[in-house]
C-alpha atoms as a PDB file:
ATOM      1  CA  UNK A   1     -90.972  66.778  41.617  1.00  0.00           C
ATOM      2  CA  UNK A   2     -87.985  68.593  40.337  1.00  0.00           C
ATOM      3  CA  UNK A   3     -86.366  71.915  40.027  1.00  0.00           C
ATOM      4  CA  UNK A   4     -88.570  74.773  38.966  1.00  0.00           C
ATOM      5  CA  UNK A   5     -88.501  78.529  38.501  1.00  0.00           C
ATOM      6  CA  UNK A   6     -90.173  81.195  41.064  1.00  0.00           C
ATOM      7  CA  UNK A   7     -90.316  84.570  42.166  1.00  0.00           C
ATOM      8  CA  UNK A   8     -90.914  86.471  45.629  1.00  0.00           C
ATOM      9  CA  UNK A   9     -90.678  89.526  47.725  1.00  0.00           C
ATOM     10  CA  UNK A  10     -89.145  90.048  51.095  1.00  0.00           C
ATOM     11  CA  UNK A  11     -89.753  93.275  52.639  1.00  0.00           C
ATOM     12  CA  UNK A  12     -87.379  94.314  55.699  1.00  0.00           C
ATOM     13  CA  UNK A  13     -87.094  96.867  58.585  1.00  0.00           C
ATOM     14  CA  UNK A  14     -83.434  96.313  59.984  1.00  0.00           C
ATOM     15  CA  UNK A  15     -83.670  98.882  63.473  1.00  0.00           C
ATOM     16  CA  UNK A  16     -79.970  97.636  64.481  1.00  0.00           C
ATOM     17  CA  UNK A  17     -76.912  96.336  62.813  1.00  0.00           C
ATOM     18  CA  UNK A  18     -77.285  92.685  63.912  1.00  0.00           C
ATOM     19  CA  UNK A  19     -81.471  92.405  62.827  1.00  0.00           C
ATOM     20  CA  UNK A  20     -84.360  92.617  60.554  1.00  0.00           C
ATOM     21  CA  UNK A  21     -87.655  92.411  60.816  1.00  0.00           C
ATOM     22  CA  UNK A  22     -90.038  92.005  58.259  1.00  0.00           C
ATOM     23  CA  UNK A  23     -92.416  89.706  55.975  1.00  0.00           C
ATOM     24  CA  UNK A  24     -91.799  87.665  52.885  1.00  0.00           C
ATOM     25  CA  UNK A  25     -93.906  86.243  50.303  1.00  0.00           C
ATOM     26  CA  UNK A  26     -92.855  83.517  47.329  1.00  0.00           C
ATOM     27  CA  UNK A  27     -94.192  81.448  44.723  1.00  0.00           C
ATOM     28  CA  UNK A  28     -91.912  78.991  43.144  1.00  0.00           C
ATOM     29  CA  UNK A  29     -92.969  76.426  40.464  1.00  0.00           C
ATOM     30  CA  UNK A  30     -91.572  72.761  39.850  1.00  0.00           C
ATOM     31  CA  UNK A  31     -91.096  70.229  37.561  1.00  0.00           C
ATOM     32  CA  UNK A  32     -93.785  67.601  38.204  1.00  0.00           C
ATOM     33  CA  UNK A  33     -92.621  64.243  36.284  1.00  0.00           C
ATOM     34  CA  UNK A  34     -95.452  61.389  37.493  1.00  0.00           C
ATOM     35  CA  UNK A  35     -94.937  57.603  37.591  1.00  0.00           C
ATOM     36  CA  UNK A  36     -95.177  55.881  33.868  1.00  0.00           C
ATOM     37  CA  UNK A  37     -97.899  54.169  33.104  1.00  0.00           C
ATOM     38  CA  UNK A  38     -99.792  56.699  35.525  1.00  0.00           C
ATOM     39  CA  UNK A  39    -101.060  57.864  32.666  1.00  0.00           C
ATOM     40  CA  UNK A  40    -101.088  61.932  33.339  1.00  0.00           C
ATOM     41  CA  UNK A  41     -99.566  64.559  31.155  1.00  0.00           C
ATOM     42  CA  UNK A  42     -99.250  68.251  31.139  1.00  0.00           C
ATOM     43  CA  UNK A  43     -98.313  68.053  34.985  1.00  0.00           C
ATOM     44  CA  UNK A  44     -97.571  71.117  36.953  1.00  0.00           C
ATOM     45  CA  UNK A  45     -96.036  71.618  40.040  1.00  0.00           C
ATOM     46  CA  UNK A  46     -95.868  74.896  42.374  1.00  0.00           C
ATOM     47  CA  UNK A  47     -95.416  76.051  45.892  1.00  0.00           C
ATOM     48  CA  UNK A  48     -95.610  79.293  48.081  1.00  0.00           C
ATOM     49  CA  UNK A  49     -95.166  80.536  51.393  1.00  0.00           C
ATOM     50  CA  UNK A  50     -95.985  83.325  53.360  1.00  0.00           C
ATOM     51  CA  UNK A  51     -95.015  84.956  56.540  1.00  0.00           C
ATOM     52  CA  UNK A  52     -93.063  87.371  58.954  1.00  0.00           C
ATOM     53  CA  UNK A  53     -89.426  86.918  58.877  1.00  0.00           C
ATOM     54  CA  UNK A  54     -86.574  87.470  61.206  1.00  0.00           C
ATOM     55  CA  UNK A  55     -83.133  88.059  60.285  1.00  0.00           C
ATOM     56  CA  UNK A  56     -79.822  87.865  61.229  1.00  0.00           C
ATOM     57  CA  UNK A  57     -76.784  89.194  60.166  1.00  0.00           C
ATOM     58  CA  UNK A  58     -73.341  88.161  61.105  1.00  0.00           C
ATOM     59  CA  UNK A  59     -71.061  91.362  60.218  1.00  0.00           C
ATOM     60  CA  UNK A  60     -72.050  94.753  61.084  1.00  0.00           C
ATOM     61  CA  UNK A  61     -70.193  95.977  58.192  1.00  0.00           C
ATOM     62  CA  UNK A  62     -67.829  95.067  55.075  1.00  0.00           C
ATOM     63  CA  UNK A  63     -68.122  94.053  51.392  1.00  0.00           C
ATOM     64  CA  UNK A  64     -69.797  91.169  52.120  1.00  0.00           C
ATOM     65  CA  UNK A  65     -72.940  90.435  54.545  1.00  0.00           C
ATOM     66  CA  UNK A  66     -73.887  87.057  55.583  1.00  0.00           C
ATOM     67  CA  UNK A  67     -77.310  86.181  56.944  1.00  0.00           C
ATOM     68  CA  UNK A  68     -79.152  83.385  58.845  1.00  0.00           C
ATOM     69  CA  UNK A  69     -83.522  83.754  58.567  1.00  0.00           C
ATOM     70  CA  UNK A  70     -86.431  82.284  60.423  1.00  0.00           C
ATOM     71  CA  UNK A  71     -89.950  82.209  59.074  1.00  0.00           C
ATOM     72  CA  UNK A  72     -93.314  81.730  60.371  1.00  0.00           C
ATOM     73  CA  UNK A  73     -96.489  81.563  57.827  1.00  0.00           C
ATOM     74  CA  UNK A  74     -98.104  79.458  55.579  1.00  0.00           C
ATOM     75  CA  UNK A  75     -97.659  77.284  52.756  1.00  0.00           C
ATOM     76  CA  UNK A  76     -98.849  75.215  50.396  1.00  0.00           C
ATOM     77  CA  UNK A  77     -98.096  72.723  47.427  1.00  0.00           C
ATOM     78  CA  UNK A  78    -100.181  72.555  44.225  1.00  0.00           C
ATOM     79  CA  UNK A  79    -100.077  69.328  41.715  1.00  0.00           C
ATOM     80  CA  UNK A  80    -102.526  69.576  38.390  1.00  0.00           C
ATOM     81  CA  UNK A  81    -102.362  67.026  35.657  1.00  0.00           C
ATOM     82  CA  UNK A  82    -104.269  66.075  32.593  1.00  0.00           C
ATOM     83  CA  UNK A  83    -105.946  62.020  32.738  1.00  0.00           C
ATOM     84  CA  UNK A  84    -107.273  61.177  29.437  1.00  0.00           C
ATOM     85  CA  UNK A  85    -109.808  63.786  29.054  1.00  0.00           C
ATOM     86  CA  UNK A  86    -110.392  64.884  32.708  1.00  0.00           C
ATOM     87  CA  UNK A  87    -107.751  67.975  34.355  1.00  0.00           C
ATOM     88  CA  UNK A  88    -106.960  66.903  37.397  1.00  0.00           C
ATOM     89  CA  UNK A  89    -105.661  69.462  40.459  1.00  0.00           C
ATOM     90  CA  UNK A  90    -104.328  68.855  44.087  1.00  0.00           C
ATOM     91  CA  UNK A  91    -103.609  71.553  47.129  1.00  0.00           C
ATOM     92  CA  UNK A  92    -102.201  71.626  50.133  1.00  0.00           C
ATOM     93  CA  UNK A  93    -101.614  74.183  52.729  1.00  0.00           C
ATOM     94  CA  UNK A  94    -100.770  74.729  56.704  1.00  0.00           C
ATOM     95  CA  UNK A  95     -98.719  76.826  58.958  1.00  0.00           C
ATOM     96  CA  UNK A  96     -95.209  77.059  58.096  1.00  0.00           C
ATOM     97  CA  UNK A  97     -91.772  77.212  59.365  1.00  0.00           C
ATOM     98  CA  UNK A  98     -88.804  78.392  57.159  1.00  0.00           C
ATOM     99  CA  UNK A  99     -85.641  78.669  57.532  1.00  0.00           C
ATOM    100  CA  UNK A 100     -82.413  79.903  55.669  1.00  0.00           C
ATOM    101  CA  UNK A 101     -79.221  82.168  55.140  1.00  0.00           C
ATOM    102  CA  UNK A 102     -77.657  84.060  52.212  1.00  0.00           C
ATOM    103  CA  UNK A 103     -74.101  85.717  51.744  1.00  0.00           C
ATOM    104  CA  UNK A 104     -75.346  89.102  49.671  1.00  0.00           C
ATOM    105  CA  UNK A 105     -72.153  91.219  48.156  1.00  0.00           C
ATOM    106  CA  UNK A 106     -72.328  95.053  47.714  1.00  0.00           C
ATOM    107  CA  UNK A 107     -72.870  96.290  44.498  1.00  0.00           C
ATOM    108  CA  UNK A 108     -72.971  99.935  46.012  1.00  0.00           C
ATOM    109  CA  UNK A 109     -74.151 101.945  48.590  1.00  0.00           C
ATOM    110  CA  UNK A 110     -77.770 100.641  48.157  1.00  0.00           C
ATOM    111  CA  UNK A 111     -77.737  97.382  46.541  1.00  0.00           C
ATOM    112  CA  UNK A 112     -76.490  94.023  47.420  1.00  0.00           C
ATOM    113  CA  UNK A 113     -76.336  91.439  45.359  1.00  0.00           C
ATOM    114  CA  UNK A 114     -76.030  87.342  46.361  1.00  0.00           C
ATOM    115  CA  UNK A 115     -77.398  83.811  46.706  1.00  0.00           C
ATOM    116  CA  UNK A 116     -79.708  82.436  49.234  1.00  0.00           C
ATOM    117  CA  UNK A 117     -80.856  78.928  50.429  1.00  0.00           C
ATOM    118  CA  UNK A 118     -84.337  77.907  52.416  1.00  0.00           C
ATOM    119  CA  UNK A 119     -86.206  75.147  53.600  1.00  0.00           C
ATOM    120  CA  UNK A 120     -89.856  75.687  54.149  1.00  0.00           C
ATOM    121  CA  UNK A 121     -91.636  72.960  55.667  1.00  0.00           C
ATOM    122  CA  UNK A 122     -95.475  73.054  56.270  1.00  0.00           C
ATOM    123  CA  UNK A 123     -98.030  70.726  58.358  1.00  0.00           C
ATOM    124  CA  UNK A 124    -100.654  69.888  55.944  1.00  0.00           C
ATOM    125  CA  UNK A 125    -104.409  71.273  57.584  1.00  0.00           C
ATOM    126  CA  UNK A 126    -106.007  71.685  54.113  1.00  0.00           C
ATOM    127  CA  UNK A 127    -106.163  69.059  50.904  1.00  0.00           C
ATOM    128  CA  UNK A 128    -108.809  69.999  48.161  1.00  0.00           C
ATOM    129  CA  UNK A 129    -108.942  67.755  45.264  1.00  0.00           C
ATOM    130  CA  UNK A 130    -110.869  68.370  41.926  1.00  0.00           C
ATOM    131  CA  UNK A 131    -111.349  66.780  38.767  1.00  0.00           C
ATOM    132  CA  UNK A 132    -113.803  67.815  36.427  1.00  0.00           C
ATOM    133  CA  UNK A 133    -116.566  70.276  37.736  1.00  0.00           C
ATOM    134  CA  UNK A 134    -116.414  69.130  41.314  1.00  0.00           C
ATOM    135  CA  UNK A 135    -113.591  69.867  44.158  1.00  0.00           C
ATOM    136  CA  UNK A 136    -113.683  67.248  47.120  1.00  0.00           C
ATOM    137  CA  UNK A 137    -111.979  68.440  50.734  1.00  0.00           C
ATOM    138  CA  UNK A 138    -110.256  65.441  51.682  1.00  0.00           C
ATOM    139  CA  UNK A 139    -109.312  64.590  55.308  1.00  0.00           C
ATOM    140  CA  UNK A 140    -106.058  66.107  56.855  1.00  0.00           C
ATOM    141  CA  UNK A 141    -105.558  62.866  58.900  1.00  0.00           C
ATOM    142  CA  UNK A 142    -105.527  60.176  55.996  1.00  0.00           C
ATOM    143  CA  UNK A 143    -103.923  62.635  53.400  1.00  0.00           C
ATOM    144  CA  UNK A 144    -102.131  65.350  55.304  1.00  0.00           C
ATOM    145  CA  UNK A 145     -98.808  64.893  56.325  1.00  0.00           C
ATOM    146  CA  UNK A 146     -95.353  67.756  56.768  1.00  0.00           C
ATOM    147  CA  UNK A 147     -93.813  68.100  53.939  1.00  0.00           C
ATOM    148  CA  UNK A 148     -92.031  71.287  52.618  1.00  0.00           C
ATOM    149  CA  UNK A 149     -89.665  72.378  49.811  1.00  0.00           C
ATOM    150  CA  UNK A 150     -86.448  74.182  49.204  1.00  0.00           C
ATOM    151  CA  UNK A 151     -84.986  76.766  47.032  1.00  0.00           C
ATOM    152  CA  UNK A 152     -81.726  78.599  45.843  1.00  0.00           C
ATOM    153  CA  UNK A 153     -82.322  81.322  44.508  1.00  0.00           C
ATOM    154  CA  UNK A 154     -80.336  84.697  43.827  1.00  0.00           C
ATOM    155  CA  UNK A 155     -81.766  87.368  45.428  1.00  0.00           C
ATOM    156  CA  UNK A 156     -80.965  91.587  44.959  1.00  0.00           C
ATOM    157  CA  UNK A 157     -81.595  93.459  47.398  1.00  0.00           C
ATOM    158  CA  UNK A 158     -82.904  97.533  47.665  1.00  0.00           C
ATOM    159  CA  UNK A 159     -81.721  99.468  50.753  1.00  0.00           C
ATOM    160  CA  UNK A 160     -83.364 102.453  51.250  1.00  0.00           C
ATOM    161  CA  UNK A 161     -82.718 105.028  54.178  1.00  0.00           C
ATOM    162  CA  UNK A 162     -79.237 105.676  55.796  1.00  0.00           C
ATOM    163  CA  UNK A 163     -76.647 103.160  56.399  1.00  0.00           C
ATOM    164  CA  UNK A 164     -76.964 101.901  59.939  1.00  0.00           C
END
């Protein structure tokens, strides 16, 4: 797997300075390079999560406002591949943990602008695998295993309301 393009939503409620409150959801896709001689080609790659989200933020005011995030949700990982003439597609999903922080810079009074890093890491309770007209659940215990994913992303944010 490798670097990939994506594209979520986080929607906040921030009652006091120091905290938000809220729920996020993201879909981010990845490079998906298989072994040679695997023979599979036109490979895809994507994740998601999502959850409620707690935030914290480290100034109360300022230019600049860093943040540390916790997330609880779900998740999954999705693989699909061409094998000679048969598509082949992979999923995973389970409950999920994430984690991050950001340093967002204001552009004015109601935008902030700035980049963010996460780790999402999910138990696997769910693998489905199909291949031509048929999808086989496969057992958690021999196939599922954590795993997770991170991303960097930039992120803009919308405040809306009065300044706390």
């Amino acid at each position: 797997m490798g670097a990939g393009a994506g594209a979520g939503g986080t929607f906040l409620w921030r009652p006091k300075p120091y905290f938000a409150f809220g729920g996020a959801l993201d879909a981010t896709g990845f490079a998906f390079h298989p072994v040679p001689g695997s023979g599979l080609s036109q490979t895809h790659a994507s994740g998601h999560f999502y959850g409620l989200l707690a935030r914290l933020y480290l100034f109360d005011h300022g230019f600049v406002e860093p943040y540390l995030e916790l997330g609880v949700g779900a998740a999954g990982v999705s693989t699909s591949a061409r094998q000679s003439d048969a598509a082949y597609d992979e999923r995973s999903t389970g409950p999920a943990l994430r984690t991050g922080g950001g340093l967002e810079f204001y552009l004015g009074r109601h935008v902030r602008l700035g980049p963010a890093f996460d780790w999402t890491t999910f138990r696997v309770q769910h693998v489905q695998r199909c291949g031509g007209a048929r999808c086989v659940e496969l057992d958690p215990g021999a196939y599922g295993h954590g795993t997770g994913f991170s991303s960097f992303s930039v992120r803009l944010s919308l405040l809306f309301g009065e300044a706390l």
